[in-house]
Protein backbone atom coordinates (compact mmCIF):
# COMPACT_ATOMS: atom_id res chain seq x y z
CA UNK A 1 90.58 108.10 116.33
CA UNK A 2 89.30 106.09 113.27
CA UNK A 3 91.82 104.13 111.24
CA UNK A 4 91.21 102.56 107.94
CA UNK A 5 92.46 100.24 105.69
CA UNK A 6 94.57 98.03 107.14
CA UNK A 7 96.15 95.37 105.21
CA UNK A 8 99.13 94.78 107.44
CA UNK A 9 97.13 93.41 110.51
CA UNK A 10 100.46 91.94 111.92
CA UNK A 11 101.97 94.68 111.86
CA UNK A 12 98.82 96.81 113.16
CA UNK A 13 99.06 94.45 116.19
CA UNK A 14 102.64 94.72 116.68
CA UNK A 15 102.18 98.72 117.18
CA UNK A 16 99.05 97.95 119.15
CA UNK A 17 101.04 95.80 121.57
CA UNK A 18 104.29 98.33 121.11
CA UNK A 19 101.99 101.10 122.64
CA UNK A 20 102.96 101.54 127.15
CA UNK A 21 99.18 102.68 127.82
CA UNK A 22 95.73 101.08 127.19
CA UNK A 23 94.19 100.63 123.83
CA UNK A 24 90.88 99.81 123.34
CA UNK A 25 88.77 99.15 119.78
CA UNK A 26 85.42 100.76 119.99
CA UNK A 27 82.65 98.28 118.75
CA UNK A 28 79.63 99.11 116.52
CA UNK A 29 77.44 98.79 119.74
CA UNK A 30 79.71 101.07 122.04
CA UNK A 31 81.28 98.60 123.31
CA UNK A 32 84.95 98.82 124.26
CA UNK A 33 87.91 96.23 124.03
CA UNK A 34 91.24 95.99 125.34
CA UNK A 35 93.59 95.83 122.50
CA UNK A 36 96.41 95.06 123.67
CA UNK A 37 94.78 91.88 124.89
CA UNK A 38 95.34 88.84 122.91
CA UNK A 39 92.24 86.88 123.63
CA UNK A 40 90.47 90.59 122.66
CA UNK A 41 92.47 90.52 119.69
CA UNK A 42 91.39 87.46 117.89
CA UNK A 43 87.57 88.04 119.55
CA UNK A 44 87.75 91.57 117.40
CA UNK A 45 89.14 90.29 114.48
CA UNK A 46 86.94 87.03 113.87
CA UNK A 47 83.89 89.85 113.87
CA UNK A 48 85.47 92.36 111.97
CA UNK A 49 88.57 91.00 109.42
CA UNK A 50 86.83 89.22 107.03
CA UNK A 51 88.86 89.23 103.69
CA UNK A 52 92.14 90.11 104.53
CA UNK A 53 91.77 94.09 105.17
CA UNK A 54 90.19 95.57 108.32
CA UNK A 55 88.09 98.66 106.11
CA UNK A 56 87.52 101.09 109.38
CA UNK A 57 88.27 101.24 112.99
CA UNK A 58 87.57 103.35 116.22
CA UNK A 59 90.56 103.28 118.58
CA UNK A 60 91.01 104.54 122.00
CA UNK A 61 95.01 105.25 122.84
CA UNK A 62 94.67 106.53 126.10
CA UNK A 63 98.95 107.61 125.93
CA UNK A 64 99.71 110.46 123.77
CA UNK A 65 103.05 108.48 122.69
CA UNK A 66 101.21 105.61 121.82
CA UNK A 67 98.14 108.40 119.45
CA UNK A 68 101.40 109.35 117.72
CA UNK A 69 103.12 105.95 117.27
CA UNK A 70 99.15 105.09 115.33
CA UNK A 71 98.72 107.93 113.30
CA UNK A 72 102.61 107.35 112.32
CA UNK A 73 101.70 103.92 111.34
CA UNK A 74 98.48 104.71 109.80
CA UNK A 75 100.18 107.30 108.03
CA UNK A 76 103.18 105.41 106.41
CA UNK A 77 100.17 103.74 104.69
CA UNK A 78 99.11 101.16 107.49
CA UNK A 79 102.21 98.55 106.35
């Protein structure tokens, strides 16, 4: 699933590491990283957040709980 425009990426992370199954952020190269890793979290974010708002990502929830705990997030406006 692509999500977009985060500006809440504490909160983003606190559903990320809310989620029981894998979640992984697909890079520009196809690469894929565990999200729900802390080391991967900070790794992604140096490359990607860059002015306080993450514009687009590709996510992996491999738990169809944890797809609809996202998309609720993403769609009470990502905050």
């Amino acid at each position: 699933m692509k999500v977009q425009n985060i500006t809440d990426v504490d909160g983003f992370f606190k559903v990320i590491d809310s989620c029981k199954g894998r979640v992984e952020l697909v890079t520009g190269e196809g690469d894929r990283l565990n999200l729900k890793s802390k080391l991967s979290q900070y790794v992604s974010m140096a490359n990607i957040f860059s002015n306080g708002e993450i514009p687009e990502l590709e996510i992996i929830a491999y738990e169809p709980e944890d797809t609809e705990k996202l998309i609720r997030y993403m769609i009470n406006g990502g905050r």
